[in-house]
PDB file of N, CA and C in Angstrom:
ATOM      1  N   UNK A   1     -15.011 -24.582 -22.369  1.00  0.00           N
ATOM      2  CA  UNK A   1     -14.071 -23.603 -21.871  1.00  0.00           C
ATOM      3  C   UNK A   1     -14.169 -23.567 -20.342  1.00  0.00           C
ATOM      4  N   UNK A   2     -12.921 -23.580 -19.724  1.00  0.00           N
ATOM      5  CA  UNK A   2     -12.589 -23.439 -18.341  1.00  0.00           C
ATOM      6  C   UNK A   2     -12.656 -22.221 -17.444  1.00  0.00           C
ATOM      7  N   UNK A   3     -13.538 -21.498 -16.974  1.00  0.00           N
ATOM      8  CA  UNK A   3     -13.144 -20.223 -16.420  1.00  0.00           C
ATOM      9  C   UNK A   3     -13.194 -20.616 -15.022  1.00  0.00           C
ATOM     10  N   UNK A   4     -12.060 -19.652 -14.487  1.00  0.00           N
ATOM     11  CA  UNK A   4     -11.480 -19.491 -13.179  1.00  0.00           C
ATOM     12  C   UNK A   4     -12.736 -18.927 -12.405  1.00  0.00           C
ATOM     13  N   UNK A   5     -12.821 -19.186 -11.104  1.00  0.00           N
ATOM     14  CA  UNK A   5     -13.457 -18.576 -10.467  1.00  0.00           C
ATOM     15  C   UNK A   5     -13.093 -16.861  -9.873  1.00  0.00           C
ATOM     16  N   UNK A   6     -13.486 -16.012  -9.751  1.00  0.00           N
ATOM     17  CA  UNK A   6     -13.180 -14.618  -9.263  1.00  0.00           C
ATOM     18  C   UNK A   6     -12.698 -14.817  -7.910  1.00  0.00           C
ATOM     19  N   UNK A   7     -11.939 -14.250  -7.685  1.00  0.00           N
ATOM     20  CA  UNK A   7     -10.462 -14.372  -6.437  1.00  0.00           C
ATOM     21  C   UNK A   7     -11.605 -12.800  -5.542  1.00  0.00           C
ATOM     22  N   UNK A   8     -11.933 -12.866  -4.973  1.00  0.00           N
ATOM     23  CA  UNK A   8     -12.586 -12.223  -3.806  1.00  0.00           C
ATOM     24  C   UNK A   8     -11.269 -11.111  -3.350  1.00  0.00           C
ATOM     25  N   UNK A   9     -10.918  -9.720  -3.303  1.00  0.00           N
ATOM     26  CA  UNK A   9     -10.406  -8.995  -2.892  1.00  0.00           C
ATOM     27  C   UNK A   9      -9.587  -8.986  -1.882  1.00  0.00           C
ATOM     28  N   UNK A  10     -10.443  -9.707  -0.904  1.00  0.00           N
ATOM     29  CA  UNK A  10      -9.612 -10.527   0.682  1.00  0.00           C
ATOM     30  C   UNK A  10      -8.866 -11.232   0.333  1.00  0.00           C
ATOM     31  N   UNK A  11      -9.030 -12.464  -0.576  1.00  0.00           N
ATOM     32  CA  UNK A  11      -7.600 -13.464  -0.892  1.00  0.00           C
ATOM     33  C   UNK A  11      -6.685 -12.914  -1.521  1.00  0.00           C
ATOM     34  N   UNK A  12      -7.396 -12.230  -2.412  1.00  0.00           N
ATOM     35  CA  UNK A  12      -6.546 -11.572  -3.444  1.00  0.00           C
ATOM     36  C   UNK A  12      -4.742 -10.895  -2.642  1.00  0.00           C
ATOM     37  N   UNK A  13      -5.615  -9.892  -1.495  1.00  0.00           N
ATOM     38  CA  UNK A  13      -4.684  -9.353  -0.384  1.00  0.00           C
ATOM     39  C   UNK A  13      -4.066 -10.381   0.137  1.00  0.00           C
ATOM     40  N   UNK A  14      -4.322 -11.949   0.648  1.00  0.00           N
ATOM     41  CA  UNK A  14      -3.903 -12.265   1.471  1.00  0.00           C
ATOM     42  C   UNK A  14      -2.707 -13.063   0.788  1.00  0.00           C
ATOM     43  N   UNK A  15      -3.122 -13.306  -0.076  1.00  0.00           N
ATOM     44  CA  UNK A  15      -1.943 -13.912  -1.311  1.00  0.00           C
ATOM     45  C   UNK A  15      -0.854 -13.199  -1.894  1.00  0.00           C
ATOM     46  N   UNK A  16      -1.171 -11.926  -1.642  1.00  0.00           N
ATOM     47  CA  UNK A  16      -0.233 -11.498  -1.953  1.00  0.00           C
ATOM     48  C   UNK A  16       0.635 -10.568  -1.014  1.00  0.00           C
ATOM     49  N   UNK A  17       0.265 -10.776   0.398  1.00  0.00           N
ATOM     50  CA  UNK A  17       0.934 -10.638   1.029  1.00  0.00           C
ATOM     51  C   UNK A  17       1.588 -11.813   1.762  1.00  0.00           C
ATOM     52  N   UNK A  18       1.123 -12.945   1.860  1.00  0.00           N
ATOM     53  CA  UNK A  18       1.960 -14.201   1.903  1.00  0.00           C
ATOM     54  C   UNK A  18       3.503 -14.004   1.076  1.00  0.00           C
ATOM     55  N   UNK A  19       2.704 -14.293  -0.326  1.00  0.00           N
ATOM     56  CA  UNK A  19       4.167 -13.932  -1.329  1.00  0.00           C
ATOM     57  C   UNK A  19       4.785 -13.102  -1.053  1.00  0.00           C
ATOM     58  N   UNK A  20       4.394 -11.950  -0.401  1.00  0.00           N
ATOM     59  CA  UNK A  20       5.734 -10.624  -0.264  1.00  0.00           C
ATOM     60  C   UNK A  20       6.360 -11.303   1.221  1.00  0.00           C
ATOM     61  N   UNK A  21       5.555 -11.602   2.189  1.00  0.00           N
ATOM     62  CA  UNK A  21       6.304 -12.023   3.374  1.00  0.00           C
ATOM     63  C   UNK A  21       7.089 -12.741   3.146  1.00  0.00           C
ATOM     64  N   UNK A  22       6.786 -14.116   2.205  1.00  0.00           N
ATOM     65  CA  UNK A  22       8.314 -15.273   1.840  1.00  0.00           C
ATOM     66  C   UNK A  22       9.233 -14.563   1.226  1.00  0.00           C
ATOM     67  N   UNK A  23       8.945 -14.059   0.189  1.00  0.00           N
ATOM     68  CA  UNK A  23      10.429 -12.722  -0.168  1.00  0.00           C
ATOM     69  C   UNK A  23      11.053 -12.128   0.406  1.00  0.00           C
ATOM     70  N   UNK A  24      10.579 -11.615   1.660  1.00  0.00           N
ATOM     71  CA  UNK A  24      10.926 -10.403   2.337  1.00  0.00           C
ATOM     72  C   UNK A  24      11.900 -11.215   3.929  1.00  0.00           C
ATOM     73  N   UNK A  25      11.658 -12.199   4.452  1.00  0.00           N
ATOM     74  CA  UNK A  25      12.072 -13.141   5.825  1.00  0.00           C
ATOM     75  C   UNK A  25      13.049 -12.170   6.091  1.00  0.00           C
ATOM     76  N   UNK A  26      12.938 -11.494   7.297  1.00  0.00           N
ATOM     77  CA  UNK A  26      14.093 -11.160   8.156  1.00  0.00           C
ATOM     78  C   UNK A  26      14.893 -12.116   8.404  1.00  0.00           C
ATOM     79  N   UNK A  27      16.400 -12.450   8.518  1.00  0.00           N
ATOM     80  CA  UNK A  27      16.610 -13.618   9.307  1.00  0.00           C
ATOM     81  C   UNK A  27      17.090 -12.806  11.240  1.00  0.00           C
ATOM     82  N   UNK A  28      17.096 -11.746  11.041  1.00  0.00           N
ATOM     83  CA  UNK A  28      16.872 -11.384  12.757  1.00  0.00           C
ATOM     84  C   UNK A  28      16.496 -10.179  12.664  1.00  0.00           C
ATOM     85  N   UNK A  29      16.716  -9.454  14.010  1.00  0.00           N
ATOM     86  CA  UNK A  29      15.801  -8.568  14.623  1.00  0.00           C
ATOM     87  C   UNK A  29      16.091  -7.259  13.868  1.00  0.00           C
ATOM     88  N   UNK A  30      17.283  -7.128  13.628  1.00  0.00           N
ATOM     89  CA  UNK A  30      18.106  -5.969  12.820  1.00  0.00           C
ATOM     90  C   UNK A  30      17.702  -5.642  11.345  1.00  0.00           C
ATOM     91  N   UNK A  31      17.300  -7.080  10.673  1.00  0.00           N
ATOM     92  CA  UNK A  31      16.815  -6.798   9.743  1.00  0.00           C
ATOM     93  C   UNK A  31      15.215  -6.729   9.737  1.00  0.00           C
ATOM     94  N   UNK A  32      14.332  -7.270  10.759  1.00  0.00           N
ATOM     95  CA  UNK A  32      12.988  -6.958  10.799  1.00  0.00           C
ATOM     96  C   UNK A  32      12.532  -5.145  11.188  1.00  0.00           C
ATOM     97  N   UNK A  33      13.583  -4.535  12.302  1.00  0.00           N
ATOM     98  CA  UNK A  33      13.634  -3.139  12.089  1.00  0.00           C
ATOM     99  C   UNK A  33      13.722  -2.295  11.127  1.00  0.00           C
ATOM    100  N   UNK A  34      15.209  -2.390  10.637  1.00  0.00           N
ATOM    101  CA  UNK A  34      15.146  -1.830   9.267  1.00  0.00           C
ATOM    102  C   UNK A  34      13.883  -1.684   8.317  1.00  0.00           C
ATOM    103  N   UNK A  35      13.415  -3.300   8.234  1.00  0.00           N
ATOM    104  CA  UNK A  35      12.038  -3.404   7.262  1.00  0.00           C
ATOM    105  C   UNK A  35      11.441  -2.400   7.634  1.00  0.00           C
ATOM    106  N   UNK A  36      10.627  -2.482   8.892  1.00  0.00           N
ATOM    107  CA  UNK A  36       9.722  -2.091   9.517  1.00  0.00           C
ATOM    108  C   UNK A  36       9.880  -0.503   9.282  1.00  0.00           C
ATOM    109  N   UNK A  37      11.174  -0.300   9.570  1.00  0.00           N
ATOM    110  CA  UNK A  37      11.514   1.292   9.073  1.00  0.00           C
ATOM    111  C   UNK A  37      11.011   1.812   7.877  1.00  0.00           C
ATOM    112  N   UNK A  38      11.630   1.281   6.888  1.00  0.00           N
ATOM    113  CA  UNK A  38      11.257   0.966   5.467  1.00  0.00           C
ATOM    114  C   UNK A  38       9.806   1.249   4.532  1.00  0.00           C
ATOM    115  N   UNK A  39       8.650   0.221   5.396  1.00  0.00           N
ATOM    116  CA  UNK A  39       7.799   0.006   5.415  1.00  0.00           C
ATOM    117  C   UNK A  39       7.234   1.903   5.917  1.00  0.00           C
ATOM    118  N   UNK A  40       7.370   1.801   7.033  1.00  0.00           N
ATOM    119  CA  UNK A  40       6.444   3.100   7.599  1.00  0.00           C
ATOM    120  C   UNK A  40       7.185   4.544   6.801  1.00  0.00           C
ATOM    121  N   UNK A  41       8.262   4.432   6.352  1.00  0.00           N
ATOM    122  CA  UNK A  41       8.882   5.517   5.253  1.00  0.00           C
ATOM    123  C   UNK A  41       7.963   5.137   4.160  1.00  0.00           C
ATOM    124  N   UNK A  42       7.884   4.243   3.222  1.00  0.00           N
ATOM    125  CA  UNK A  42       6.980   3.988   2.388  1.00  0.00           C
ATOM    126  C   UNK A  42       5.549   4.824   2.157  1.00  0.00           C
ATOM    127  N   UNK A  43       4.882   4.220   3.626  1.00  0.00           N
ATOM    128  CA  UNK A  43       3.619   4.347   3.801  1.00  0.00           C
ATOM    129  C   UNK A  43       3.409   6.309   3.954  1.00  0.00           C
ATOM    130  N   UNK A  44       4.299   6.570   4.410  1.00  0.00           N
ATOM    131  CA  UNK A  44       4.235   8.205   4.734  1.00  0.00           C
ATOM    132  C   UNK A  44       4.578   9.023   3.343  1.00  0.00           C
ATOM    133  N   UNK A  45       5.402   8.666   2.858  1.00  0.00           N
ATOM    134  CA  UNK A  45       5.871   9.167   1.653  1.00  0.00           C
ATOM    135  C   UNK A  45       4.374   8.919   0.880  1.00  0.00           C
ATOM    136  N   UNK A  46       3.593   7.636   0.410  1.00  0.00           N
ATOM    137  CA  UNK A  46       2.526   7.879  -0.289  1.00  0.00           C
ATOM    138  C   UNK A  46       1.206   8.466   0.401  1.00  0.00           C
ATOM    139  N   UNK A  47       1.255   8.479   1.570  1.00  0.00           N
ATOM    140  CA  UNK A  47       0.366   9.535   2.436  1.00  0.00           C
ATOM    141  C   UNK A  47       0.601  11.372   1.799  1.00  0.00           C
ATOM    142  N   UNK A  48       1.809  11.398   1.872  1.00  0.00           N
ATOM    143  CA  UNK A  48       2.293  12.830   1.250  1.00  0.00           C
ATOM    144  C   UNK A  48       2.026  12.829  -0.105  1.00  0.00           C
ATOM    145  N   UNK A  49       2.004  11.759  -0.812  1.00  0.00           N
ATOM    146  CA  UNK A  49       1.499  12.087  -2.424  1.00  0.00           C
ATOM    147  C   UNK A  49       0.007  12.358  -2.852  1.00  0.00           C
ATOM    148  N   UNK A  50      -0.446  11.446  -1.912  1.00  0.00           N
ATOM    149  CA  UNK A  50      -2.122  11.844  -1.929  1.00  0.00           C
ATOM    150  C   UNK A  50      -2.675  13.262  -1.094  1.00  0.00           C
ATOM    151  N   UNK A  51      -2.010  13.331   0.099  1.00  0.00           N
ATOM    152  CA  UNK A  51      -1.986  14.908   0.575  1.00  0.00           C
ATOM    153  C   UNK A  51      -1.819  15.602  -0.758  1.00  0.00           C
ATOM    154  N   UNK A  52      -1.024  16.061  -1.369  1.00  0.00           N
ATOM    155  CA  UNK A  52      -0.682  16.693  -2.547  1.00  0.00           C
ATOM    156  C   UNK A  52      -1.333  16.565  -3.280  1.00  0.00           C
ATOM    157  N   UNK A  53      -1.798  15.355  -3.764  1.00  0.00           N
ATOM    158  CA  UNK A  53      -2.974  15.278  -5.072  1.00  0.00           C
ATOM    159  C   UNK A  53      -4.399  15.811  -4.582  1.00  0.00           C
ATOM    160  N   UNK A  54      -4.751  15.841  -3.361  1.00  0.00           N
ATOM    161  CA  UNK A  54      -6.134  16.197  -2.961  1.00  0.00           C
ATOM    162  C   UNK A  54      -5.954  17.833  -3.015  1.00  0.00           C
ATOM    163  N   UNK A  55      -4.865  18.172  -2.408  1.00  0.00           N
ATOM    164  CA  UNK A  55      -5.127  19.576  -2.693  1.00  0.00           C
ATOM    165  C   UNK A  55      -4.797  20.377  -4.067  1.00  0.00           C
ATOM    166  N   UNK A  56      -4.359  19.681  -4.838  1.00  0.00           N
ATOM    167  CA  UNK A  56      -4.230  20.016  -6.163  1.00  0.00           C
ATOM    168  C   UNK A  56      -5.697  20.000  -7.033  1.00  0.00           C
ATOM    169  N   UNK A  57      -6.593  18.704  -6.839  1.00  0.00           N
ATOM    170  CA  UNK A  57      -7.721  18.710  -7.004  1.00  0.00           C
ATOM    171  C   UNK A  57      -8.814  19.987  -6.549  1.00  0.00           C
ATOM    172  N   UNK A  58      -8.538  20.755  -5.261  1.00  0.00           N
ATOM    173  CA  UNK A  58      -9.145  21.809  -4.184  1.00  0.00           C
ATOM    174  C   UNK A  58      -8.861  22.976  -5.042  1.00  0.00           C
ATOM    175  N   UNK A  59      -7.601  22.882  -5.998  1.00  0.00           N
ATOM    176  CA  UNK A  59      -7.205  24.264  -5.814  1.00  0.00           C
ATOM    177  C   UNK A  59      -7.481  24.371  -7.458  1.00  0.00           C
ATOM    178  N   UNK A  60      -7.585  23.222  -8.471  1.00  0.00           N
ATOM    179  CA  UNK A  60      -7.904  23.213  -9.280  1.00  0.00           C
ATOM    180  C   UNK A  60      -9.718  23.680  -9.327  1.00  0.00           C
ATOM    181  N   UNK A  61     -10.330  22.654  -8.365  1.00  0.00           N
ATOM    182  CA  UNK A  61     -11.842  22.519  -8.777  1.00  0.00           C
ATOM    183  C   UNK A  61     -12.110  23.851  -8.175  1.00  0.00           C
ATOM    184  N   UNK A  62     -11.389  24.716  -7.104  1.00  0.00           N
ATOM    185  CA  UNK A  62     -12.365  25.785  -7.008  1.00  0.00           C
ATOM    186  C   UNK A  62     -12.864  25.371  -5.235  1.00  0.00           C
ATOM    187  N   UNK A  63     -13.332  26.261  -4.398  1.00  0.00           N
ATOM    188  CA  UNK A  63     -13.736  25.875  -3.077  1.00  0.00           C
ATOM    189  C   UNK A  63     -14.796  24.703  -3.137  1.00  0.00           C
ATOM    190  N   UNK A  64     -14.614  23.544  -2.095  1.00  0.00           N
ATOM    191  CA  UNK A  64     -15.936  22.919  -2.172  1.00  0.00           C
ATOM    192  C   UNK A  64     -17.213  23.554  -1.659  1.00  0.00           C
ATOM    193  N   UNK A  65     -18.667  23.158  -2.675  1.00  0.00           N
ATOM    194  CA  UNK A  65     -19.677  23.562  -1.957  1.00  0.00           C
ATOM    195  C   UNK A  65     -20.022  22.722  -1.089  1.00  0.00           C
ATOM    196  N   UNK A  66     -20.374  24.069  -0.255  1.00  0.00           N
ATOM    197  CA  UNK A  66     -21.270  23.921   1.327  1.00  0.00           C
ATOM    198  C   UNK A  66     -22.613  24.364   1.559  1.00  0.00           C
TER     199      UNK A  66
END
């Protein structure tokens, strides 16, 4: 039997952001903005979901001890 070797976390990322970059090619500047827009809407929006889940956790568990 053949087993694969374990893909290290770093490649893992880097592979698969290769693959999203060939999907994704701006062909100009208009569309690399937009992305870029896109992208940092993304990233904020799941910043705000985890904001929300941490304090849901706070308000569930009770004050943290100090």
């Amino acid at each position: 039997m053949i087993t694969r070797a374990p893909v290290s976390r770093r490649r893992a990322l880097a592979r698969r952001l290769a693959a999203f970059c060939a999907r994704i090619r701006p062909g100009n500047t208009a569309e690399l903005a937009s992305l870029v827009l896109y992208m940092g809407e993304e990233i904020d929006r799941r910043e705000r979901m985890l904001d929300a889940a941490l304090r849901a956790t706070q308000v569930i568990g009770g004050p943290p001890d100090s």
